[in-house]
Structures are given as structure tokens and as C-alpha cells.
ModelCIF file with pLDDT and N, C-alpha, C, O atoms, coordinates in Angstrom:
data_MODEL
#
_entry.id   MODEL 
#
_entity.id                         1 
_entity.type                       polymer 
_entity.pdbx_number_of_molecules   1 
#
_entity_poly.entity_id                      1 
_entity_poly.type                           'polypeptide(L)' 
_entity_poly.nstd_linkage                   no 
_entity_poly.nstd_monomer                   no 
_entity_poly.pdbx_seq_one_letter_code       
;(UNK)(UNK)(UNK)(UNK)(UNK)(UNK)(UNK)(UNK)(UNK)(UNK)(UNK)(UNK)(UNK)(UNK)(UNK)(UNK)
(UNK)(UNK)(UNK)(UNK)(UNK)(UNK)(UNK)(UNK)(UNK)(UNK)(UNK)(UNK)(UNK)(UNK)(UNK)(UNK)
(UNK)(UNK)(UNK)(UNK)(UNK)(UNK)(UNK)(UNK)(UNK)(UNK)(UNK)(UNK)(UNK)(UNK)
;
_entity_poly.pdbx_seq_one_letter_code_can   XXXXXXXXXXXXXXXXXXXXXXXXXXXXXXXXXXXXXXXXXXXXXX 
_entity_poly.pdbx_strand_id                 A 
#
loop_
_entity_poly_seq.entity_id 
_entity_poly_seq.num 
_entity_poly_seq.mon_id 
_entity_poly_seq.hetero 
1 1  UNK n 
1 2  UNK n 
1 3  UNK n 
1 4  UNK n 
1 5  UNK n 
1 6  UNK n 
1 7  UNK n 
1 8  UNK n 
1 9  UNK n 
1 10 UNK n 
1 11 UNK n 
1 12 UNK n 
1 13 UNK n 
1 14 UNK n 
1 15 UNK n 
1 16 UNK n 
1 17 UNK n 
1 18 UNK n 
1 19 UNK n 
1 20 UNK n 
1 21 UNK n 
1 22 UNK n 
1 23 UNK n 
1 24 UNK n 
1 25 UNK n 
1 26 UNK n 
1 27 UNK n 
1 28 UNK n 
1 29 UNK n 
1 30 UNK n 
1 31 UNK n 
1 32 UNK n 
1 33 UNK n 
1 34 UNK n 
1 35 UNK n 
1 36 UNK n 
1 37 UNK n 
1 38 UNK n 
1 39 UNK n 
1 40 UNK n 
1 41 UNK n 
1 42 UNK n 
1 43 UNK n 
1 44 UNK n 
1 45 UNK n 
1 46 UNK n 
#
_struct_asym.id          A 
_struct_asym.entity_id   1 
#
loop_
_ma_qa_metric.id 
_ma_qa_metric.mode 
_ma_qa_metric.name 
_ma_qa_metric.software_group_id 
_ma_qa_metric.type 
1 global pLDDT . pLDDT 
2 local  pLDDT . pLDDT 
#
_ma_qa_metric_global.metric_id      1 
_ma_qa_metric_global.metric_value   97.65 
_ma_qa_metric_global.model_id       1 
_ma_qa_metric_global.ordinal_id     1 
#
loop_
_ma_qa_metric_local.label_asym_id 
_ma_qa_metric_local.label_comp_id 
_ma_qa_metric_local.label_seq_id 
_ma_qa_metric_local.metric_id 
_ma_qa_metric_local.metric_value 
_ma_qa_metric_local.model_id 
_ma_qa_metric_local.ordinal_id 
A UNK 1  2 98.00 1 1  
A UNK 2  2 98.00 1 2  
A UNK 3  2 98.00 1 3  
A UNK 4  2 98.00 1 4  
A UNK 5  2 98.00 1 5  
A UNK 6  2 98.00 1 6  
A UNK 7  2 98.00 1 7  
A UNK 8  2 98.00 1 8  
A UNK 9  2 98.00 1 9  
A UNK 10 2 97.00 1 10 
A UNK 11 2 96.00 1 11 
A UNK 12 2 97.00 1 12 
A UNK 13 2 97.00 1 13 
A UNK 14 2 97.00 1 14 
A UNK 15 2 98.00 1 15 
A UNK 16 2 98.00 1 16 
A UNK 17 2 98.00 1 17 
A UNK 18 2 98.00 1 18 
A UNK 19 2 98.00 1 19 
A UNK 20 2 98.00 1 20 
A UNK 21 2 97.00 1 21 
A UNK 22 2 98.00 1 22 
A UNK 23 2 98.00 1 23 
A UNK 24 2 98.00 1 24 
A UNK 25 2 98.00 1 25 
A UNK 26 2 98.00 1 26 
A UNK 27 2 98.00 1 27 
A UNK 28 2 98.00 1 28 
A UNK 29 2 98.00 1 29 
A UNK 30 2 98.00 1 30 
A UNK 31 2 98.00 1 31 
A UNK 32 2 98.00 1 32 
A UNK 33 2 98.00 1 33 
A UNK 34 2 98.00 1 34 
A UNK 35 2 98.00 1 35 
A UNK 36 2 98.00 1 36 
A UNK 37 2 98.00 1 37 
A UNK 38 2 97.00 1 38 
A UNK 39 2 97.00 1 39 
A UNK 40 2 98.00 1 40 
A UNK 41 2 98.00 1 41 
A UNK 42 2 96.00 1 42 
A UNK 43 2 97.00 1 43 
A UNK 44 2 98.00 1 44 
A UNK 45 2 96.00 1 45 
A UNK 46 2 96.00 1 46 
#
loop_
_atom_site.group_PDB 
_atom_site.id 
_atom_site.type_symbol 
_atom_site.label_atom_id 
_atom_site.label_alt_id 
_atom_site.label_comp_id 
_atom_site.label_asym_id 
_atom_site.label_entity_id 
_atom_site.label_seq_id 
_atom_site.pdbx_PDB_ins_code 
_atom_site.Cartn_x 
_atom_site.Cartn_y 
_atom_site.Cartn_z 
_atom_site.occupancy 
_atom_site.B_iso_or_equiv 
_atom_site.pdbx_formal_charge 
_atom_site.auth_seq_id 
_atom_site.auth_comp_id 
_atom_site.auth_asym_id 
_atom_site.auth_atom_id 
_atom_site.pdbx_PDB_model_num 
ATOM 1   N N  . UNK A 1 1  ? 113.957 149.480 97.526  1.00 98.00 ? 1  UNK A N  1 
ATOM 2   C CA . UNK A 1 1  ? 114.553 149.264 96.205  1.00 98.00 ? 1  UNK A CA 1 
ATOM 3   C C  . UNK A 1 1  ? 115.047 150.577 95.612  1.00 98.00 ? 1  UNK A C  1 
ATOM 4   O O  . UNK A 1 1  ? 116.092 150.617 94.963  1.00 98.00 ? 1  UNK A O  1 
ATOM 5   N N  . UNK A 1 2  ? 114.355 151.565 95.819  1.00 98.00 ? 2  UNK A N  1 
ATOM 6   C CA . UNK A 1 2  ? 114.713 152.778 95.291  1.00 98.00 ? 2  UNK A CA 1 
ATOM 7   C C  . UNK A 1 2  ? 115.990 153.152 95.952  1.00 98.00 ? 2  UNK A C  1 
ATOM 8   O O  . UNK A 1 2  ? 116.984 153.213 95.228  1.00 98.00 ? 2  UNK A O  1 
ATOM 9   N N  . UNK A 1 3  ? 116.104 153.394 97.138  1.00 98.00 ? 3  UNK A N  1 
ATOM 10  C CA . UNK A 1 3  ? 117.142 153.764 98.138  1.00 98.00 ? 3  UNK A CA 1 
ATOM 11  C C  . UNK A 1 3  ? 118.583 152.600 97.493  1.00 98.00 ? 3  UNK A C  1 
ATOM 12  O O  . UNK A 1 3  ? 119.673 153.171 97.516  1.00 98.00 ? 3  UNK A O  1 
ATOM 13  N N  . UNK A 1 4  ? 118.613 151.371 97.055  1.00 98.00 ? 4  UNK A N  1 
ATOM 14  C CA . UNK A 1 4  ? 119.568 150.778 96.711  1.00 98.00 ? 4  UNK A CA 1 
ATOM 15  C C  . UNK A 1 4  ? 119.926 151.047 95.157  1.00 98.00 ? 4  UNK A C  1 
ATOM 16  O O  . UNK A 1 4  ? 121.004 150.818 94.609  1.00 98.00 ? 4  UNK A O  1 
ATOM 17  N N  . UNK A 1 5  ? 118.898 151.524 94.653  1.00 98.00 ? 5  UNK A N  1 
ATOM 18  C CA . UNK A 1 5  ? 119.327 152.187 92.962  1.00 98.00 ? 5  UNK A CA 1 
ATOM 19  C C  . UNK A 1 5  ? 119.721 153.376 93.232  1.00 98.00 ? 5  UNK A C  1 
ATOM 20  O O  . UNK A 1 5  ? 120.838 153.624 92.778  1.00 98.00 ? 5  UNK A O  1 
ATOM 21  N N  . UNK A 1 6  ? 119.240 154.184 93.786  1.00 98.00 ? 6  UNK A N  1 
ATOM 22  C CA . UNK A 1 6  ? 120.023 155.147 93.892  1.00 98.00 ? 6  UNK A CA 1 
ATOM 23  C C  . UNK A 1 6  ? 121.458 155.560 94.123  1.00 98.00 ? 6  UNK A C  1 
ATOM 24  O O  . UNK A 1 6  ? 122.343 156.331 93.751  1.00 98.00 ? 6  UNK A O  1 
ATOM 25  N N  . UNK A 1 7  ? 121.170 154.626 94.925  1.00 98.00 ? 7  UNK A N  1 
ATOM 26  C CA . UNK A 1 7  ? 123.055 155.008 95.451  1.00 98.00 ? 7  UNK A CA 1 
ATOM 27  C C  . UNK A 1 7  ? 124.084 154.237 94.599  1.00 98.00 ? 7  UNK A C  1 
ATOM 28  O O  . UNK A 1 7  ? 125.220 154.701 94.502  1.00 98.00 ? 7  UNK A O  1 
ATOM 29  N N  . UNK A 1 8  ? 123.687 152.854 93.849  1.00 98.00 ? 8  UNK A N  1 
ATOM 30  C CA . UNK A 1 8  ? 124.485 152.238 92.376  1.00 98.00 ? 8  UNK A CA 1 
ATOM 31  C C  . UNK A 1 8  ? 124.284 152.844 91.459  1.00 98.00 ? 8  UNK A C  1 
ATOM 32  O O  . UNK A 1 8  ? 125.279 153.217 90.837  1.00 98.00 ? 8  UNK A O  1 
ATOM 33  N N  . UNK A 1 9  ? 123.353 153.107 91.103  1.00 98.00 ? 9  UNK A N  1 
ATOM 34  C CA . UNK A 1 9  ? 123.037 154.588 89.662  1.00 98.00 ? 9  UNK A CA 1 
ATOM 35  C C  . UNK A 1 9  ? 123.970 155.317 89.135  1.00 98.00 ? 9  UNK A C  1 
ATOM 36  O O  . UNK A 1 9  ? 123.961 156.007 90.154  1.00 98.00 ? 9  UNK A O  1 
ATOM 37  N N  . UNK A 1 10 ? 124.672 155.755 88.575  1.00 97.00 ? 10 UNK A N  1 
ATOM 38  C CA . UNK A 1 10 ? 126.005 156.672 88.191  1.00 97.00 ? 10 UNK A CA 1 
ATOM 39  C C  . UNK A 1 10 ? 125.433 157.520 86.936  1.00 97.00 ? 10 UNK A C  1 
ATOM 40  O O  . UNK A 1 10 ? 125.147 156.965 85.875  1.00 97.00 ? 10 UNK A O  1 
ATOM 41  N N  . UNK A 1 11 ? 125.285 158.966 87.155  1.00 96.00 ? 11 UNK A N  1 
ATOM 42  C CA . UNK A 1 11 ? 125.022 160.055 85.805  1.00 96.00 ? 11 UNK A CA 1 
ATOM 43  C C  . UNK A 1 11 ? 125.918 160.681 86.106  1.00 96.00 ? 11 UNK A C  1 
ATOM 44  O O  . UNK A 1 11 ? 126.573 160.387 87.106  1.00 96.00 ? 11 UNK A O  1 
ATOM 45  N N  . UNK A 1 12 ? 126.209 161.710 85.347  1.00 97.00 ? 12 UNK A N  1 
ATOM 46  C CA . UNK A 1 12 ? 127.627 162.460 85.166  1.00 97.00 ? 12 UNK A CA 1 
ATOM 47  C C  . UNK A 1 12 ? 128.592 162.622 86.603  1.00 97.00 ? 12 UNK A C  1 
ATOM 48  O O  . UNK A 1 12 ? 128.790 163.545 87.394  1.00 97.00 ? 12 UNK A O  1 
ATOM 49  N N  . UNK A 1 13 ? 129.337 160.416 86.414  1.00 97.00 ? 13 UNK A N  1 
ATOM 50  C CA . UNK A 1 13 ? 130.088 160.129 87.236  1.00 97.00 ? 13 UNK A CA 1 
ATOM 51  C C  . UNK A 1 13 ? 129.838 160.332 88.746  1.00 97.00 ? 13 UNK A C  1 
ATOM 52  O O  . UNK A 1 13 ? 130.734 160.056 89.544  1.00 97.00 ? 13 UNK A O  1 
ATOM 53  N N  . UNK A 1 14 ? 128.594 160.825 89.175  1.00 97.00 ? 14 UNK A N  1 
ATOM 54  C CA . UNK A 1 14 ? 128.412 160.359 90.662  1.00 97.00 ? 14 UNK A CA 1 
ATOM 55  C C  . UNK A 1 14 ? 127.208 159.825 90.810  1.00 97.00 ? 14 UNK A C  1 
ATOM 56  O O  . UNK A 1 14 ? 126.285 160.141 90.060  1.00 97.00 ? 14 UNK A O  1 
ATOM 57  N N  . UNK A 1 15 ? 127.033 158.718 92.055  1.00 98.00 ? 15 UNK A N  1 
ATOM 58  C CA . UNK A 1 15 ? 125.917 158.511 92.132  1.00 98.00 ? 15 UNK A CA 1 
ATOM 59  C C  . UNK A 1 15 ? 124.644 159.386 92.238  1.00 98.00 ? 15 UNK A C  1 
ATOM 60  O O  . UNK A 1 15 ? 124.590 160.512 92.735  1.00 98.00 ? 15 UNK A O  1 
ATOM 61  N N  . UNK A 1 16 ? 123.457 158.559 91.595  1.00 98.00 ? 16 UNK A N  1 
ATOM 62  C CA . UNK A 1 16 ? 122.530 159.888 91.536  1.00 98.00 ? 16 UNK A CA 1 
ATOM 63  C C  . UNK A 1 16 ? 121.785 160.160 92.790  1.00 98.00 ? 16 UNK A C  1 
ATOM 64  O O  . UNK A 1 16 ? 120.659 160.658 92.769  1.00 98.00 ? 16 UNK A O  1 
ATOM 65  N N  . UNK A 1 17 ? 122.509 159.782 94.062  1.00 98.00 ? 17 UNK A N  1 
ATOM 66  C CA . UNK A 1 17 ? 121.679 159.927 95.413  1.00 98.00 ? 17 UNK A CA 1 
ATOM 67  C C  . UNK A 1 17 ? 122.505 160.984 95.934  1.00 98.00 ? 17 UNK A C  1 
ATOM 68  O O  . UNK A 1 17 ? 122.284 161.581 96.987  1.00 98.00 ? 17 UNK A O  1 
ATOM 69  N N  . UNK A 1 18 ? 123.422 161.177 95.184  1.00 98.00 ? 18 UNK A N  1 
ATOM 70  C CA . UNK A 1 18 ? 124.441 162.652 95.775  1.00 98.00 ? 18 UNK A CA 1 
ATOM 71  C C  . UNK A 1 18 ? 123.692 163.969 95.257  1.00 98.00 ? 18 UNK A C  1 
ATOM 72  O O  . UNK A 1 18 ? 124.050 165.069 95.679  1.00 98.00 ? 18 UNK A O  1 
ATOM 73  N N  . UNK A 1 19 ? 122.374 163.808 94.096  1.00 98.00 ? 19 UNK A N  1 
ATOM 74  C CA . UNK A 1 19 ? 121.755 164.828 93.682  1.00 98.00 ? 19 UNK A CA 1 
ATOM 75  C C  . UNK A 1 19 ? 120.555 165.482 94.894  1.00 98.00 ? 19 UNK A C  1 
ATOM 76  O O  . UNK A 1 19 ? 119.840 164.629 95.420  1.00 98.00 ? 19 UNK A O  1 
ATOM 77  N N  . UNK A 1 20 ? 120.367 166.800 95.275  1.00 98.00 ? 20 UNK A N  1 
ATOM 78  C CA . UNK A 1 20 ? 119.699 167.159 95.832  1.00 98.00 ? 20 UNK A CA 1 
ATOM 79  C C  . UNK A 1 20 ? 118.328 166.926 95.520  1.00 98.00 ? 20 UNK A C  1 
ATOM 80  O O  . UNK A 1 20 ? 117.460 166.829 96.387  1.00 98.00 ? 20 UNK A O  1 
ATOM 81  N N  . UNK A 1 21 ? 118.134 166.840 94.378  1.00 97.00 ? 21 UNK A N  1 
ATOM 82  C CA . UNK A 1 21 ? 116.671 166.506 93.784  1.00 97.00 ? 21 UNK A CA 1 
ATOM 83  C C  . UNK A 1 21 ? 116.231 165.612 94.224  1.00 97.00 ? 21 UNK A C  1 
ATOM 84  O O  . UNK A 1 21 ? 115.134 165.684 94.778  1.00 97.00 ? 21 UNK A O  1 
ATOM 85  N N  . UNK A 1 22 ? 116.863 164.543 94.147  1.00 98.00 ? 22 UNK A N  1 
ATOM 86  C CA . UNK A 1 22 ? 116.756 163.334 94.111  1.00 98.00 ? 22 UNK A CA 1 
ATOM 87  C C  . UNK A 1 22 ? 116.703 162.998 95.721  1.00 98.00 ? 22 UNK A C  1 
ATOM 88  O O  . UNK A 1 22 ? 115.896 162.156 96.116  1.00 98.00 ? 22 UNK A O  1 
ATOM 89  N N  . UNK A 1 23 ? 117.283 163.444 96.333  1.00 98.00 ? 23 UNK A N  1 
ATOM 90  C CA . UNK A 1 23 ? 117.601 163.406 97.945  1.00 98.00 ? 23 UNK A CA 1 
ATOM 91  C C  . UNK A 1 23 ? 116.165 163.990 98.556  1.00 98.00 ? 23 UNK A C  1 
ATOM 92  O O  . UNK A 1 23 ? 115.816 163.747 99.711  1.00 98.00 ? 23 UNK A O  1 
ATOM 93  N N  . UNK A 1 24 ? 115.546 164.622 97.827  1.00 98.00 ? 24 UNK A N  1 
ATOM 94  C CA . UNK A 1 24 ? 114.252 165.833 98.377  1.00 98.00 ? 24 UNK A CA 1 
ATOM 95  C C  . UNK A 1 24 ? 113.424 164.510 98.128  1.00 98.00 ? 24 UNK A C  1 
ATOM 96  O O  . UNK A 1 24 ? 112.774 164.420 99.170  1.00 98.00 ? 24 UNK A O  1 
ATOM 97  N N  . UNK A 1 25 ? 113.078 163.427 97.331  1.00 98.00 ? 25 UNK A N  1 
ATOM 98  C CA . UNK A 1 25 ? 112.315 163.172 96.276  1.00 98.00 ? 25 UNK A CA 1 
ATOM 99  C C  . UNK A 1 25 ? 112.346 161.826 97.613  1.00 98.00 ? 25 UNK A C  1 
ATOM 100 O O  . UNK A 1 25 ? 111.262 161.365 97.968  1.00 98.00 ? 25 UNK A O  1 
ATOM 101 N N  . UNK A 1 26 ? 113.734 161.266 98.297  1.00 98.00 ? 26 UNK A N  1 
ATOM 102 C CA . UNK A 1 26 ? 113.691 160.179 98.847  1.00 98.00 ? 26 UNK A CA 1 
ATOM 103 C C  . UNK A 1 26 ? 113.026 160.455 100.575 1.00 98.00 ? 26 UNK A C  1 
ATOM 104 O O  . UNK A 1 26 ? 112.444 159.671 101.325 1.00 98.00 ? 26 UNK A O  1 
ATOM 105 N N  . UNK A 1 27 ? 113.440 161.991 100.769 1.00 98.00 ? 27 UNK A N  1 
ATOM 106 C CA . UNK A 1 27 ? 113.330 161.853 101.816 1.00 98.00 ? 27 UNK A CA 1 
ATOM 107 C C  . UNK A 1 27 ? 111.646 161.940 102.417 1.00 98.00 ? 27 UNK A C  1 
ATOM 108 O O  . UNK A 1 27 ? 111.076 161.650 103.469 1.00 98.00 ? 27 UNK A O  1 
ATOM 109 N N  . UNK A 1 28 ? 111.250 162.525 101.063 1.00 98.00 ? 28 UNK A N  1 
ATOM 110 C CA . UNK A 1 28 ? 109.669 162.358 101.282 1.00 98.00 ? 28 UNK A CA 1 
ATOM 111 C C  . UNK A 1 28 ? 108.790 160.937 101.671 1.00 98.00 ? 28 UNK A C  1 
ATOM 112 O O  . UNK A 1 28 ? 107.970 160.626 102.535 1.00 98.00 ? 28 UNK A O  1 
ATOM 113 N N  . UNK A 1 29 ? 109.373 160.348 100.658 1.00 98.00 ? 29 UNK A N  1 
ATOM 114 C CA . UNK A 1 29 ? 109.301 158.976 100.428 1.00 98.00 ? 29 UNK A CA 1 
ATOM 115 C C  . UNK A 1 29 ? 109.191 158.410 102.232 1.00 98.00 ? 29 UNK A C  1 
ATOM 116 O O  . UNK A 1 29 ? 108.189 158.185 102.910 1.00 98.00 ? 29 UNK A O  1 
ATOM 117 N N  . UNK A 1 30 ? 110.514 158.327 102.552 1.00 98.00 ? 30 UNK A N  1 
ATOM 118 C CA . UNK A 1 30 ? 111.125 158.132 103.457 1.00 98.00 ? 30 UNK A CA 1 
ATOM 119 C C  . UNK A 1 30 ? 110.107 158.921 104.913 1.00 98.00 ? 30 UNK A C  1 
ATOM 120 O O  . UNK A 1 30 ? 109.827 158.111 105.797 1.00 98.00 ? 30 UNK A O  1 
ATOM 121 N N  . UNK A 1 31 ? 109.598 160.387 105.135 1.00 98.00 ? 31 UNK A N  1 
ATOM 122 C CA . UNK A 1 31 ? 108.796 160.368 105.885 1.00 98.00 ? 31 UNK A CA 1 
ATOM 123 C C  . UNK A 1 31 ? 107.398 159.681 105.890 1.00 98.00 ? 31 UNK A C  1 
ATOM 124 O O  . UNK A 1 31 ? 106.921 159.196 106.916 1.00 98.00 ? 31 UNK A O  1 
ATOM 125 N N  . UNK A 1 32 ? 106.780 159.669 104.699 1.00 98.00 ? 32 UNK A N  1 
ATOM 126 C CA . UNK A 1 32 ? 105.285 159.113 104.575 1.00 98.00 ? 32 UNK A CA 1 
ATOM 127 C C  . UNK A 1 32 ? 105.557 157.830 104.778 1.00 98.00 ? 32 UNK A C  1 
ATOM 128 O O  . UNK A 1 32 ? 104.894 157.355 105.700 1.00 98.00 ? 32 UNK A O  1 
ATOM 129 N N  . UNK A 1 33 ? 106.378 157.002 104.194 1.00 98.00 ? 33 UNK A N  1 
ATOM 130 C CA . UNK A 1 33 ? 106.282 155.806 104.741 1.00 98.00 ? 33 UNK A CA 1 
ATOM 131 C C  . UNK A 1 33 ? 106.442 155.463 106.242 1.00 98.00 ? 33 UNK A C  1 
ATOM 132 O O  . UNK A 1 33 ? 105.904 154.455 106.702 1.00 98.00 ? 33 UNK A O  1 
ATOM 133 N N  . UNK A 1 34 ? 107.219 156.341 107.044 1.00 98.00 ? 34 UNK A N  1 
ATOM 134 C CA . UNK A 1 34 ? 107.336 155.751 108.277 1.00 98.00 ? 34 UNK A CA 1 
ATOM 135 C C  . UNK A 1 34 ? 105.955 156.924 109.191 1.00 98.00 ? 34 UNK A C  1 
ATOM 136 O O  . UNK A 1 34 ? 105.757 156.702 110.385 1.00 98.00 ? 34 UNK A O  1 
ATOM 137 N N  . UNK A 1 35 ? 105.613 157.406 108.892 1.00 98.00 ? 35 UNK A N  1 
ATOM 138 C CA . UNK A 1 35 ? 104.228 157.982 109.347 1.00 98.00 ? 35 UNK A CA 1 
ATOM 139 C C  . UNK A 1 35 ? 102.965 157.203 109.055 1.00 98.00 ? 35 UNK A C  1 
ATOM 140 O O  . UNK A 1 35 ? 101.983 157.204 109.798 1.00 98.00 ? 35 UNK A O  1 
ATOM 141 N N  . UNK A 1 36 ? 103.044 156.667 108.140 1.00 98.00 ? 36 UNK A N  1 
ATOM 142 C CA . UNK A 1 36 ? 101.814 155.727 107.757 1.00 98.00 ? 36 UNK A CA 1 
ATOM 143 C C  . UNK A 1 36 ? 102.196 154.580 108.788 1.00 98.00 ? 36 UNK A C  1 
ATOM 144 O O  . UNK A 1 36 ? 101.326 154.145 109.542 1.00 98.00 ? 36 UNK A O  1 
ATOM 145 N N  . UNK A 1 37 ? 103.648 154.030 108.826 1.00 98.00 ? 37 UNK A N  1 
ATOM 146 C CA . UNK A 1 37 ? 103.442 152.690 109.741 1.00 98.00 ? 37 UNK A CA 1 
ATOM 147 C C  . UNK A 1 37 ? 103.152 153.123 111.042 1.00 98.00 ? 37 UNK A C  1 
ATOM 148 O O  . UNK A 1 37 ? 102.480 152.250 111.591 1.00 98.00 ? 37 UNK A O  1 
ATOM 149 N N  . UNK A 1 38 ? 103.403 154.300 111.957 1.00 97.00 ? 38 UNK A N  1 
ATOM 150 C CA . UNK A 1 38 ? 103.236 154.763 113.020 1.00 97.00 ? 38 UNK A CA 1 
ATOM 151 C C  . UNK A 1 38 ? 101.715 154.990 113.555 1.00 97.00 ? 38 UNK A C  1 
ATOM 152 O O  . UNK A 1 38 ? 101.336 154.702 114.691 1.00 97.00 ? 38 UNK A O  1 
ATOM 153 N N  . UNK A 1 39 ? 100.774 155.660 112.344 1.00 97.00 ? 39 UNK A N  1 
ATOM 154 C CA . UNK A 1 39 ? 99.264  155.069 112.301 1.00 97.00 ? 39 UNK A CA 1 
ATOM 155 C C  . UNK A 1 39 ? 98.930  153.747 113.032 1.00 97.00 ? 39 UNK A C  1 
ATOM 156 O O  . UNK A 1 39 ? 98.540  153.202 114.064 1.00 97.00 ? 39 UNK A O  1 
ATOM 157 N N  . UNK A 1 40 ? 99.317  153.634 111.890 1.00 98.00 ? 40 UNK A N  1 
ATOM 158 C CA . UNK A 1 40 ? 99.115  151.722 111.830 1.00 98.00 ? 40 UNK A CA 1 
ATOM 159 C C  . UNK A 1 40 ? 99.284  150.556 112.826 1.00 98.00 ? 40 UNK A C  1 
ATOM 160 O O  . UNK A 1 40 ? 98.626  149.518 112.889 1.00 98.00 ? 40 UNK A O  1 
ATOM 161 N N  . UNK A 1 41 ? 100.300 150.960 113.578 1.00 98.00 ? 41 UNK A N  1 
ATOM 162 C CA . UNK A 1 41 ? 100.982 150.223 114.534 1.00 98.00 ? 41 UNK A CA 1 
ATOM 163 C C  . UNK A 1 41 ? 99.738  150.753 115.863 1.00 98.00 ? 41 UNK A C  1 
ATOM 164 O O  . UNK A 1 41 ? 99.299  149.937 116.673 1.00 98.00 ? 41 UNK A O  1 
ATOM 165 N N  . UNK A 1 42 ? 99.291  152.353 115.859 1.00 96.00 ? 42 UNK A N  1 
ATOM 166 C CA . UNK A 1 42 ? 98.562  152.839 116.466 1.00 96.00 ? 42 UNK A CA 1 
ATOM 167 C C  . UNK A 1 42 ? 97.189  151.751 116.493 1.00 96.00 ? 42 UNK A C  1 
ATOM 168 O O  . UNK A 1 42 ? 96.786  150.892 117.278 1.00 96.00 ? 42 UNK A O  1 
ATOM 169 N N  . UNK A 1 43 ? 96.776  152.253 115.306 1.00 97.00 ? 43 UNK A N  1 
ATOM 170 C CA . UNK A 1 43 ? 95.644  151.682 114.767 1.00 97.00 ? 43 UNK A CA 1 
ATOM 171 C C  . UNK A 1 43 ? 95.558  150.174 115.267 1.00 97.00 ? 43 UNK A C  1 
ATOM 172 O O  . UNK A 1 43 ? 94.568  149.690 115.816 1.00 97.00 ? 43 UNK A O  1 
ATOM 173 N N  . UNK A 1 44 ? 96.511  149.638 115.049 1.00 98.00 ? 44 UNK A N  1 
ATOM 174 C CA . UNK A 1 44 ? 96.651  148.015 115.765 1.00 98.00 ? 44 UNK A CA 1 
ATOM 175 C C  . UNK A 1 44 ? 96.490  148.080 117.191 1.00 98.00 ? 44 UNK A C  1 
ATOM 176 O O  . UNK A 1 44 ? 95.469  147.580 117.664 1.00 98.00 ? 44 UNK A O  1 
ATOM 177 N N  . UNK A 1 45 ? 97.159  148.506 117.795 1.00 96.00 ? 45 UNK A N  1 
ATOM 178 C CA . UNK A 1 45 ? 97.090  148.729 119.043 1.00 96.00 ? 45 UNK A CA 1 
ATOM 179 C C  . UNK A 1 45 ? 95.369  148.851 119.525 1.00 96.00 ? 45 UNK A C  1 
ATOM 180 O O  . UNK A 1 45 ? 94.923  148.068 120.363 1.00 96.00 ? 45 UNK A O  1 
ATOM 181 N N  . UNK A 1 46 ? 94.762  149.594 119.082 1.00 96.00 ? 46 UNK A N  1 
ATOM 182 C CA . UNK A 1 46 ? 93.709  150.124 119.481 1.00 96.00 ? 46 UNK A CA 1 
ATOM 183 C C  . UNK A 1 46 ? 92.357  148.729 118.996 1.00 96.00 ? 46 UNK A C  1 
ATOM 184 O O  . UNK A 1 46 ? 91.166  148.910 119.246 1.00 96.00 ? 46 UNK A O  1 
#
């Protein structure tokens, strides 16, 4: 959901996923979540 607001979002005329801040802020997001499922999938496995 975040990843699809972001990129419709518009502040001074560009989307706000063109902001570096904001890009730092997703991509974190974006590693922990797919490290936690990689656990997990582990964790299942086992």
C-alpha cells in the first residue's frame, strides 16, 4: 500500500517516491520484509 501511495502522491508537483528520503525509507521497508519471509520460508522448511 505504501509503495502504491507513493508513487500517486504529488508534493511540489512530483511524485513523492521521486524523493530520496522517501526512497531510503521504502527501501528499508522493502529489505526487512523480504528477509523476514526468507527466515520463514526457512523456518518452514525445517
Amino acid at each position: 500500500y505504501a509503495l502504491g501511495y507513493a508513487a500517486e502522491r504529488k508534493q511540489f508537483g512530483t511524485p513523492i517516491s521521486d524523493f530520496q528520503g522517501l526512497q531510503f525509507l521504502l527501501a528499508d521497508m522493502g529489505m526487512r520484509v523480504e528477509a523476514a519471509r526468507q527466515m520463514t520460508y526457512a523456518a518452514a522448511g525445517k
